[in-house]
Protein backbone atom coordinates (compact mmCIF):
# COMPACT_ATOMS: atom_id res chain seq x y z
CA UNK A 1 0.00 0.00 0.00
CA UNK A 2 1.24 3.42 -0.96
CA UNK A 3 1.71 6.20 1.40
CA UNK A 4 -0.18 9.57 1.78
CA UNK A 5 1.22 12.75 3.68
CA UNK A 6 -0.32 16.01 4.89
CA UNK A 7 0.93 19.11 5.46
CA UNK A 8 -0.59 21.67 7.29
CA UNK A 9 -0.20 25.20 5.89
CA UNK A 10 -0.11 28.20 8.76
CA UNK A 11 -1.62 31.21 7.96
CA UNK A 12 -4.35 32.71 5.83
CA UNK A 13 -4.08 32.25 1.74
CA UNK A 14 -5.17 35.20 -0.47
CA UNK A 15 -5.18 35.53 -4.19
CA UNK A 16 -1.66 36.18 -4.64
CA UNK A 17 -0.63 33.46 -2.34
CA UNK A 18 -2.29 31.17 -4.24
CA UNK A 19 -1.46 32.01 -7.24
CA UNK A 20 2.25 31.37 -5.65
CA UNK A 21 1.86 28.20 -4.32
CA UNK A 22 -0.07 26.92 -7.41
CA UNK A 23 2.95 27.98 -9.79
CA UNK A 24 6.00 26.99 -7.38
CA UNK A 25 3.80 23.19 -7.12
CA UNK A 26 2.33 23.19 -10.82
CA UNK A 27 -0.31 22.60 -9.78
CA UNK A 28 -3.74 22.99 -11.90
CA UNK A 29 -6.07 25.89 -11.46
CA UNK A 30 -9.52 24.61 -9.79
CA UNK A 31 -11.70 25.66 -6.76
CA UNK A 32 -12.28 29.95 -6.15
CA UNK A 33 -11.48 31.94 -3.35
CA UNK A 34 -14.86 33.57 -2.84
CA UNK A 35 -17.00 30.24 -2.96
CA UNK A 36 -16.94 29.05 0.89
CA UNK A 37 -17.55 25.99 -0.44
CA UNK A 38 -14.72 25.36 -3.08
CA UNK A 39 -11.95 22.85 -0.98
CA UNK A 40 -10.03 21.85 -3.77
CA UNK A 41 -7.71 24.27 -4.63
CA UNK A 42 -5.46 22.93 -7.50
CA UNK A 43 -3.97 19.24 -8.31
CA UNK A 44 -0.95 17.62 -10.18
CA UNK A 45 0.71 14.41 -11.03
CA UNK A 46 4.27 14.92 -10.50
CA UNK A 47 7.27 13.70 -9.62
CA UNK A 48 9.36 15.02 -6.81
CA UNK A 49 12.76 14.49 -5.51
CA UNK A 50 12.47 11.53 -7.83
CA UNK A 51 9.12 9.79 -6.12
CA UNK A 52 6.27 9.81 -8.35
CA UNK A 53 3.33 11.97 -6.34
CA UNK A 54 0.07 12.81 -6.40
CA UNK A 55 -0.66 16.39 -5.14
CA UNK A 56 -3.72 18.32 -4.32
CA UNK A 57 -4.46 21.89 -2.13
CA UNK A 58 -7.17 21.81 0.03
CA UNK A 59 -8.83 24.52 2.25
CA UNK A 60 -11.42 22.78 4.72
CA UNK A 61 -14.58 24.34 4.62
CA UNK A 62 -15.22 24.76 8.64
CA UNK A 63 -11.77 25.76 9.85
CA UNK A 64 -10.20 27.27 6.64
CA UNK A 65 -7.38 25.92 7.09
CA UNK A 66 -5.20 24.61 3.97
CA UNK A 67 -3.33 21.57 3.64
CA UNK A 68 -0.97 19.86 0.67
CA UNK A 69 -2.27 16.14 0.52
CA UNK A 70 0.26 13.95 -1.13
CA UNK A 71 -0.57 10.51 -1.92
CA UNK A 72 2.78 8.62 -3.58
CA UNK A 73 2.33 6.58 -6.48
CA UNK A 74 4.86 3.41 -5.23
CA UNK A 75 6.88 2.63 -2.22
CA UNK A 76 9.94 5.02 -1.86
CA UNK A 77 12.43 4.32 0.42
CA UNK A 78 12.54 6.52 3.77
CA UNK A 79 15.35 8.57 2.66
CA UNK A 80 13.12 9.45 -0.40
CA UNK A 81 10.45 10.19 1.30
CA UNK A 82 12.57 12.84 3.52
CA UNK A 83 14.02 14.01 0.32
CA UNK A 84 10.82 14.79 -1.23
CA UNK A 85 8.86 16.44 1.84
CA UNK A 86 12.01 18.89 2.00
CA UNK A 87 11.17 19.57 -1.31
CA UNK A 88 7.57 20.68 -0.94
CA UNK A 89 8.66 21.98 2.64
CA UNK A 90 10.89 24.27 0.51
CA UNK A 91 8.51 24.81 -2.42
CA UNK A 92 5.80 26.13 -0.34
CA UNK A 93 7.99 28.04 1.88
CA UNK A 94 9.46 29.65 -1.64
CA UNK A 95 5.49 30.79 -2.51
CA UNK A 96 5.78 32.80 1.29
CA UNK A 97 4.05 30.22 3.76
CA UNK A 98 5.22 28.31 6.25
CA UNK A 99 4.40 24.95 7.04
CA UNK A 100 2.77 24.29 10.29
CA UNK A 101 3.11 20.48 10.88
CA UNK A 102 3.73 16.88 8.54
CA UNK A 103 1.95 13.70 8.93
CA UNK A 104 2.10 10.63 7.58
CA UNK A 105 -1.42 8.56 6.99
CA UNK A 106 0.20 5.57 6.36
C-alpha cells in the first residue's frame, strides 16, 4: 500500500498566495477563493525528488485551514520520502508560507 502525507499550511491564503503556491507546485487551477464551499484548490501528477506523487491543495470548509495532501504513487524508500517532503517543505515556503506540521497517513 502506498503512502499519503499532509501538510498543514499556517496562515491565511489570499489571491496572490495562491497564485504562488499553485505555480511553485504546478499545480492545476480549480476551486475559487470567494465560494466558501470550493476545498479543492489545484492538483498535479508529478514527480518530486524523484518519487512519483500525487498532489492536491485543500482549504477545509469549517476551519479554513489549507493543507498539501500527497498521496505517492509506489513505495519510496525513507530517505526518499525525507528528500521529497524537503522539497515541498521548501517549495511552499518559496510561494511565502510556512508549514505548520507533517503527517504521515500511512
Amino acid at each position: 500500500m502506498s503512502a499519503s502525507w499532509v501538510i498543514d499550511l499556517d496562515g491565511d491564503v489570499d489571491r496572490a498566495t495562491l497564485g504562488r503556491l499553485r505555480a511553485v507546485l504546478g499545480l492545476s487551477e480549480v476551486g475559487r477563493l470567494g465560494d466558501d464551499w470550493d476545498e479543492l484548490f489545484g492538483e498535479v501528477k508529478r514527480t518530486i525528488a524523484g518519487v512519483s506523487t500525487n498532489v492536491g491543495l485543500w482549504r477545509d470548509v469549517d476551519s479554513r485551514g489549507w493543507r498539501l495532501d500527497i498521496d505517492l504513487l509506489a513505495e519510496p524508500d525513507d530517505s526518499d520520502v525525507q528528500d521529497l517532503l524537503a522539497a515541498v517543505r521548501a517549495q511552499v515556503e518559496a510561494a511565502g508560507v510556512q508549514v505548520a506540521s507533517i503527517a504521515s497517513r500511512r
